[in-house]
PDB file of N, CA and C in Angstrom:
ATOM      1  N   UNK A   1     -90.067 165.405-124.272  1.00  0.00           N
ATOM      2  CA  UNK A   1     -89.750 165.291-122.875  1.00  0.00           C
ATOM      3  C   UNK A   1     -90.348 166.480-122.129  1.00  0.00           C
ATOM      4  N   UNK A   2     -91.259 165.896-121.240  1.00  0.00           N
ATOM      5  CA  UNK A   2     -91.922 167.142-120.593  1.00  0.00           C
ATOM      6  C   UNK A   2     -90.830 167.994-119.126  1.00  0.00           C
ATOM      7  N   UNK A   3     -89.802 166.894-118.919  1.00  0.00           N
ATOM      8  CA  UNK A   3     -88.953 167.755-117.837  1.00  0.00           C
ATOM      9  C   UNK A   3     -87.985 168.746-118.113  1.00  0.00           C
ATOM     10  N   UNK A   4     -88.141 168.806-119.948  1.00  0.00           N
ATOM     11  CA  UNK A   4     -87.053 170.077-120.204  1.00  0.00           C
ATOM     12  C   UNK A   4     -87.342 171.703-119.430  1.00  0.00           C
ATOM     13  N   UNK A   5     -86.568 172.251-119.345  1.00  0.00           N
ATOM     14  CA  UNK A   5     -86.587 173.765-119.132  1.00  0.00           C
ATOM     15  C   UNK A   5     -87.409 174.256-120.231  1.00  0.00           C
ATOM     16  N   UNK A   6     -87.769 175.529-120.015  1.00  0.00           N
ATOM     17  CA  UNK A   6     -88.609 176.214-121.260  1.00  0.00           C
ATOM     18  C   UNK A   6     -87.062 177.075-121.843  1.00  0.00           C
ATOM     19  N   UNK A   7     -87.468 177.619-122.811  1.00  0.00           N
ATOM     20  CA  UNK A   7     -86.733 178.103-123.990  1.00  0.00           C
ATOM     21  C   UNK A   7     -87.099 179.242-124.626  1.00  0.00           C
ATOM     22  N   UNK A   8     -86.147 180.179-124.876  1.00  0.00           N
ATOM     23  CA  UNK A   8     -87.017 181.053-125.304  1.00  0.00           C
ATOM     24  C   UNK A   8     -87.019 180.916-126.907  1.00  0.00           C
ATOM     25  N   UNK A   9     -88.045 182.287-127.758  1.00  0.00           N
ATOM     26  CA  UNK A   9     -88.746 181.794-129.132  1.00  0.00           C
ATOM     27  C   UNK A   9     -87.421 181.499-130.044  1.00  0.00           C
ATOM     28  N   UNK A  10     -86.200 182.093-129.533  1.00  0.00           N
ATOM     29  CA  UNK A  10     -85.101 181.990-130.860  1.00  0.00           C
ATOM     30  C   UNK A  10     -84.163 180.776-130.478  1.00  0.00           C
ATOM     31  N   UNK A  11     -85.086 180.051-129.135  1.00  0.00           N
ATOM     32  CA  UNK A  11     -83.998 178.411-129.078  1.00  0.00           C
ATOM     33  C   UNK A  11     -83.127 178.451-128.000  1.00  0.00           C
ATOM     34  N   UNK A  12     -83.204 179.386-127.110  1.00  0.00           N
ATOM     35  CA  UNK A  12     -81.726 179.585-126.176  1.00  0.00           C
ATOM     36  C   UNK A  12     -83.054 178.780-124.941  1.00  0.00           C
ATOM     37  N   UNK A  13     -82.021 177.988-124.038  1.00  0.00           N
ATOM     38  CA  UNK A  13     -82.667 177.279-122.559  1.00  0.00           C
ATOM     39  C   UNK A  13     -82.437 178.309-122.191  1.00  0.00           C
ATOM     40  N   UNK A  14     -83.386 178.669-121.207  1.00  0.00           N
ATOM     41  CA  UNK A  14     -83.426 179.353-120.509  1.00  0.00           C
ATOM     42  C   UNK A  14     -83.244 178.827-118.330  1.00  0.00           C
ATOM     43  N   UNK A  15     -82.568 177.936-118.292  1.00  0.00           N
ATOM     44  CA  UNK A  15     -81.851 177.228-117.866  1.00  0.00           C
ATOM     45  C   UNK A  15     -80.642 177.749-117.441  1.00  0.00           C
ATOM     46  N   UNK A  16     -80.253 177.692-115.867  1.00  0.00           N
ATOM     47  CA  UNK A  16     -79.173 178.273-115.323  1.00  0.00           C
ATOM     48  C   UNK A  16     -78.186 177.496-114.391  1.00  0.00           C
ATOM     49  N   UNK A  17     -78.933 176.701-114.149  1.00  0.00           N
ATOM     50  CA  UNK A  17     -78.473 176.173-112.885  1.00  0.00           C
ATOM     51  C   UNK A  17     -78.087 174.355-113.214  1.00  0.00           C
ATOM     52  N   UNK A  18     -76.906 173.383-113.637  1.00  0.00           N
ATOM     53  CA  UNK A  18     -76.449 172.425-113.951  1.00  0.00           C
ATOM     54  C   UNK A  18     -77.359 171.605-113.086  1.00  0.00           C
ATOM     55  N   UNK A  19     -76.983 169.970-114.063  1.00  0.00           N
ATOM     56  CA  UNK A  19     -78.120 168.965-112.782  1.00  0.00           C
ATOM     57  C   UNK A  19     -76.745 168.456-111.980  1.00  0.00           C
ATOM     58  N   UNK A  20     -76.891 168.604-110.655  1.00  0.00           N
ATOM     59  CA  UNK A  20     -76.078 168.218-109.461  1.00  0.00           C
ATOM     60  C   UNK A  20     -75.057 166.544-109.945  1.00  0.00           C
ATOM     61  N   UNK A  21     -73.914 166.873-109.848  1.00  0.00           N
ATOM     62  CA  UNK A  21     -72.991 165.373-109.670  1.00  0.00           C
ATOM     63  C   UNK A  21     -72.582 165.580-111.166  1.00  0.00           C
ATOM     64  N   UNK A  22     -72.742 166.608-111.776  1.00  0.00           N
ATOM     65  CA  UNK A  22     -72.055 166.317-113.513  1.00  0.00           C
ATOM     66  C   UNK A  22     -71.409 167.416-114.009  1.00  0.00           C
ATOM     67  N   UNK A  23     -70.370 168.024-112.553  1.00  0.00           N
ATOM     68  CA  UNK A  23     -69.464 168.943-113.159  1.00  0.00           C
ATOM     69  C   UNK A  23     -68.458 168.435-113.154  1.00  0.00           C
ATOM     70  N   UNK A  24     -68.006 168.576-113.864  1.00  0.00           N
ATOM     71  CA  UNK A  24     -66.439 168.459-114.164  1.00  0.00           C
ATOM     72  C   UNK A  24     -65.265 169.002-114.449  1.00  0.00           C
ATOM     73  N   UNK A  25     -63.747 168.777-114.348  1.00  0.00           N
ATOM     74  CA  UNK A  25     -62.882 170.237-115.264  1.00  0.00           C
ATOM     75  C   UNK A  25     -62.023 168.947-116.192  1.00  0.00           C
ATOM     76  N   UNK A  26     -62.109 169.961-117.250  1.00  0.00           N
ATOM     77  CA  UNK A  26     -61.017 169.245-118.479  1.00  0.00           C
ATOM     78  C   UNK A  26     -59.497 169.670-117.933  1.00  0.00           C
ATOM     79  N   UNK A  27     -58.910 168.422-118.272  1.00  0.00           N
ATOM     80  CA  UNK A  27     -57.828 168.389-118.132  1.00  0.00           C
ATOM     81  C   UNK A  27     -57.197 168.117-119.251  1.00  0.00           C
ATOM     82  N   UNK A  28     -56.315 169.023-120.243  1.00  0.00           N
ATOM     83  CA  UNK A  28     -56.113 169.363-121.502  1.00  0.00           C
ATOM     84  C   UNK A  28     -54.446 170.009-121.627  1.00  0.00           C
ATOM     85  N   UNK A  29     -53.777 169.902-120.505  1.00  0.00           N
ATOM     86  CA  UNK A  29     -52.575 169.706-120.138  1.00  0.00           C
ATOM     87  C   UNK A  29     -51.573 168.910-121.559  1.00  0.00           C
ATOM     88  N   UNK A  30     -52.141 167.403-121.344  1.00  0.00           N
ATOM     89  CA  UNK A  30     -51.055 167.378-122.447  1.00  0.00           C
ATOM     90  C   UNK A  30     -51.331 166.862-123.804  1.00  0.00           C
ATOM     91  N   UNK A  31     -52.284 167.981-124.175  1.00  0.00           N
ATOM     92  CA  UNK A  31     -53.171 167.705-125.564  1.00  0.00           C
ATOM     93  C   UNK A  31     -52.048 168.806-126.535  1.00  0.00           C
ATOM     94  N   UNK A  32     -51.169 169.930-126.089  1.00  0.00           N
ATOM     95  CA  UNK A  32     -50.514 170.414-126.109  1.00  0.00           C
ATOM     96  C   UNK A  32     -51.081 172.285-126.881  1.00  0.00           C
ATOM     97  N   UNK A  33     -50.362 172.820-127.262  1.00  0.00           N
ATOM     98  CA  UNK A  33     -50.557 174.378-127.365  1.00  0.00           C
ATOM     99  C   UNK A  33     -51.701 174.893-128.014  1.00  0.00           C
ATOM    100  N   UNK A  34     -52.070 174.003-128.880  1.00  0.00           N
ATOM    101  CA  UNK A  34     -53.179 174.284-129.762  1.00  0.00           C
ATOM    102  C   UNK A  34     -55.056 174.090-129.166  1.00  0.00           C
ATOM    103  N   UNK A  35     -54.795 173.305-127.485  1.00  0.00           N
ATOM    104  CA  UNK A  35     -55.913 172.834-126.999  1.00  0.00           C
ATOM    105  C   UNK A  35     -55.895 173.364-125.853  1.00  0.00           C
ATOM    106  N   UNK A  36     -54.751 174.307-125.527  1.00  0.00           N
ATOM    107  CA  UNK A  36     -54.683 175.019-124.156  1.00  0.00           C
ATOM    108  C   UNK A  36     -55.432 175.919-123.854  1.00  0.00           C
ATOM    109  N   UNK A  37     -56.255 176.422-124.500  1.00  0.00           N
ATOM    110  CA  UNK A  37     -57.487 176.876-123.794  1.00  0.00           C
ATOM    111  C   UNK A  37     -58.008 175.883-123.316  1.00  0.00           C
ATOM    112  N   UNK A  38     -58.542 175.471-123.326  1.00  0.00           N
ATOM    113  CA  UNK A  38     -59.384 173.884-122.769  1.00  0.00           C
ATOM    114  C   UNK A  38     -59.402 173.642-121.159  1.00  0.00           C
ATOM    115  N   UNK A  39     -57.885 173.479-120.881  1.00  0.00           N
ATOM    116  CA  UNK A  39     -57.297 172.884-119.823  1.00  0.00           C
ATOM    117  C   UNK A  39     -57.914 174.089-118.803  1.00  0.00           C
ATOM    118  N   UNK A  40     -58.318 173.235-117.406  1.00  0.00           N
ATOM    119  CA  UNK A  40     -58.806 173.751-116.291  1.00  0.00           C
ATOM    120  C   UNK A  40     -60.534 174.281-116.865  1.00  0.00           C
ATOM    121  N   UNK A  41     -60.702 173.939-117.721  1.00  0.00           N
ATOM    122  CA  UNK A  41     -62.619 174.667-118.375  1.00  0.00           C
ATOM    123  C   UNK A  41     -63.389 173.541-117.451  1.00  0.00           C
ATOM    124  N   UNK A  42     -64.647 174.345-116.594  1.00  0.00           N
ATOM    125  CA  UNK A  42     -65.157 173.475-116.106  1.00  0.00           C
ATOM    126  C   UNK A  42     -66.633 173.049-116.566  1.00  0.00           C
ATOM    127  N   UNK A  43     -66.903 172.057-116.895  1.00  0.00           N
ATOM    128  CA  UNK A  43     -68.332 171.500-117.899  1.00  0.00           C
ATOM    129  C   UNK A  43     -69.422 170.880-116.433  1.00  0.00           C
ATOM    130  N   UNK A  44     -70.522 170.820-116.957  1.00  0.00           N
ATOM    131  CA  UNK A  44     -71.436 170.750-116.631  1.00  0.00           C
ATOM    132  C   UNK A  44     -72.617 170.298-117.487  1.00  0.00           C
ATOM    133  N   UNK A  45     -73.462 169.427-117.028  1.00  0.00           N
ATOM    134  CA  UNK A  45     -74.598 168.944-117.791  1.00  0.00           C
ATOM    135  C   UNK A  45     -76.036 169.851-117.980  1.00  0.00           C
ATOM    136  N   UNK A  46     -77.153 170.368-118.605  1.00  0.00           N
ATOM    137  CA  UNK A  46     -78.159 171.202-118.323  1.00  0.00           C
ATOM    138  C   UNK A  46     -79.413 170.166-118.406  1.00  0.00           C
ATOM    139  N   UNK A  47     -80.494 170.089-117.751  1.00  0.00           N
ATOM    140  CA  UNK A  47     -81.559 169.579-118.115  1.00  0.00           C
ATOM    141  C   UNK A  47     -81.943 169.026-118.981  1.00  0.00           C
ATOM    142  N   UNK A  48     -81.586 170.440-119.959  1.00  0.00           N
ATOM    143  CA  UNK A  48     -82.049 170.006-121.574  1.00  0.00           C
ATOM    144  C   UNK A  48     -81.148 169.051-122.425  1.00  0.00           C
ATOM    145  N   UNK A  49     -80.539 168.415-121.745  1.00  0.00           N
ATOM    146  CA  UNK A  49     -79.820 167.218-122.430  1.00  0.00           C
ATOM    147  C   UNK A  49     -78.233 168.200-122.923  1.00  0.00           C
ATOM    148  N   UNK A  50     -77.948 168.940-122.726  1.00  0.00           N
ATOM    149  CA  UNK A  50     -76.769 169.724-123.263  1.00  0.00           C
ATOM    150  C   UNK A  50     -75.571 169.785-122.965  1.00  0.00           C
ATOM    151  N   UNK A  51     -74.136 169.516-122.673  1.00  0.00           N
ATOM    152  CA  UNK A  51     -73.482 170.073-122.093  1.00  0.00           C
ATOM    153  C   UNK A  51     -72.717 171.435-122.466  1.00  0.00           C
ATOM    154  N   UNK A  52     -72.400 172.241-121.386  1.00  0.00           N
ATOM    155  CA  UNK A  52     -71.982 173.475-121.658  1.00  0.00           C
ATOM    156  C   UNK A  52     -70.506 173.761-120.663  1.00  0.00           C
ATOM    157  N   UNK A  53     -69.786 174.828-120.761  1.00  0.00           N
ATOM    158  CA  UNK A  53     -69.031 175.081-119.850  1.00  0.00           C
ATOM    159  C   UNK A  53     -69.846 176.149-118.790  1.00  0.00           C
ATOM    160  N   UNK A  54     -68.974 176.152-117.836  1.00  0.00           N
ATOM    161  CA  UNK A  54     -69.916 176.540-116.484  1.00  0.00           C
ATOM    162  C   UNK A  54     -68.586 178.185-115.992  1.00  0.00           C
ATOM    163  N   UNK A  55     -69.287 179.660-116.489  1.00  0.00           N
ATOM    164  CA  UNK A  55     -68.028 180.437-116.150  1.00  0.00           C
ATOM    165  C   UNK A  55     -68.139 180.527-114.801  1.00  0.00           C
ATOM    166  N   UNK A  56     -69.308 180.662-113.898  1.00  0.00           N
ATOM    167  CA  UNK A  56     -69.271 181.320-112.784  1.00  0.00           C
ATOM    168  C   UNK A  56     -69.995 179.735-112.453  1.00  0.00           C
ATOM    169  N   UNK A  57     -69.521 179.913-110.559  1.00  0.00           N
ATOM    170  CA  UNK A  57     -70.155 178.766-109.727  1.00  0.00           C
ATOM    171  C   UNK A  57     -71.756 178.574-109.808  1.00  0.00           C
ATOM    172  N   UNK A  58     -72.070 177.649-110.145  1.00  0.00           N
ATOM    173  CA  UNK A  58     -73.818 177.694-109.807  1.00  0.00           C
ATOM    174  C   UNK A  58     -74.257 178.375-111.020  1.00  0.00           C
ATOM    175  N   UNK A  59     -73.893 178.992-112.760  1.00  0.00           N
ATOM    176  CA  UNK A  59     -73.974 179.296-113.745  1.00  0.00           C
ATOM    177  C   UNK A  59     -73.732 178.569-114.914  1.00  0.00           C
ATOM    178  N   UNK A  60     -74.665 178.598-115.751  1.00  0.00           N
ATOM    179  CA  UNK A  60     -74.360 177.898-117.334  1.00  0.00           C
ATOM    180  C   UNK A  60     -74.308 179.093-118.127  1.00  0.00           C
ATOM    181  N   UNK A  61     -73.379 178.318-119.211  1.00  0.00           N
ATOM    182  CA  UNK A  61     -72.945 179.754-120.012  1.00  0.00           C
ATOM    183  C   UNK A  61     -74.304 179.533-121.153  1.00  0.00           C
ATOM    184  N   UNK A  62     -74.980 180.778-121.458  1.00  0.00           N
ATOM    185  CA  UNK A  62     -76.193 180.523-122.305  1.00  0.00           C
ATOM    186  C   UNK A  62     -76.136 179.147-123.708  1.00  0.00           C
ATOM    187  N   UNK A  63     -76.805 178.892-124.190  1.00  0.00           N
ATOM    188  CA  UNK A  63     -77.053 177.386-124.840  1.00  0.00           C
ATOM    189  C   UNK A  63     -77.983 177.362-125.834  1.00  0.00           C
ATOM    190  N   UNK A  64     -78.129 176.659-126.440  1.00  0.00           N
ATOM    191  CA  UNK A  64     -79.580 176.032-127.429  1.00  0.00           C
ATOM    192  C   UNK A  64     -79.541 174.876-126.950  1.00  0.00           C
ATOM    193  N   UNK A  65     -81.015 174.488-127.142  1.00  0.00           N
ATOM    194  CA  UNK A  65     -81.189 173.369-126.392  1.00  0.00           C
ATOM    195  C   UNK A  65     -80.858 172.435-127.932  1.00  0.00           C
ATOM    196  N   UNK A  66     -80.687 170.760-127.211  1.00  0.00           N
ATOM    197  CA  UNK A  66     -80.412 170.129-128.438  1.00  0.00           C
ATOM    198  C   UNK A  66     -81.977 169.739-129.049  1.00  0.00           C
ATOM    199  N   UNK A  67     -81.835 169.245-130.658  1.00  0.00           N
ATOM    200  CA  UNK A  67     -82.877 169.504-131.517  1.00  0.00           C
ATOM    201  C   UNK A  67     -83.265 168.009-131.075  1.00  0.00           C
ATOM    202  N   UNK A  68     -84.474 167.714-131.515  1.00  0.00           N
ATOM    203  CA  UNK A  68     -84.714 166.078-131.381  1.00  0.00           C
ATOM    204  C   UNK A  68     -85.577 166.060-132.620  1.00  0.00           C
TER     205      UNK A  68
END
């Protein structure tokens, strides 16, 4: 796929910015104590086919892209 992001040599996207309309937050409320980190995490899709959680607005948390 030629529209991926580039990458650097050890595999990380180098990719920052989510594709628009595919954030989301988990809602993990009543998965109960063991999944409560989870709850309120907000995800996001990357170019490179990936999803990641998103810490800061308009940020992906660093990644490997997936293998094909």
């Amino acid at each position: 796929m030629s529209d991926k992001p580039t990458a650097t040599p050890d595999g990380y996207c180098m990719n920052k910015q989510p594709v628009s309309g595919t954030l989301r937050t988990i809602n993990a409320s009543a998965t109960g104590r063991k999944f409560s980190h989870l709850h309120g995490r907000r995800m996001a899709q990357c170019p490179c086919g990936k999803e990641t959680s998103q810490p800061d607005r308009g940020n992906l948390r660093r990644h490997k892209q997936t293998q094909e």
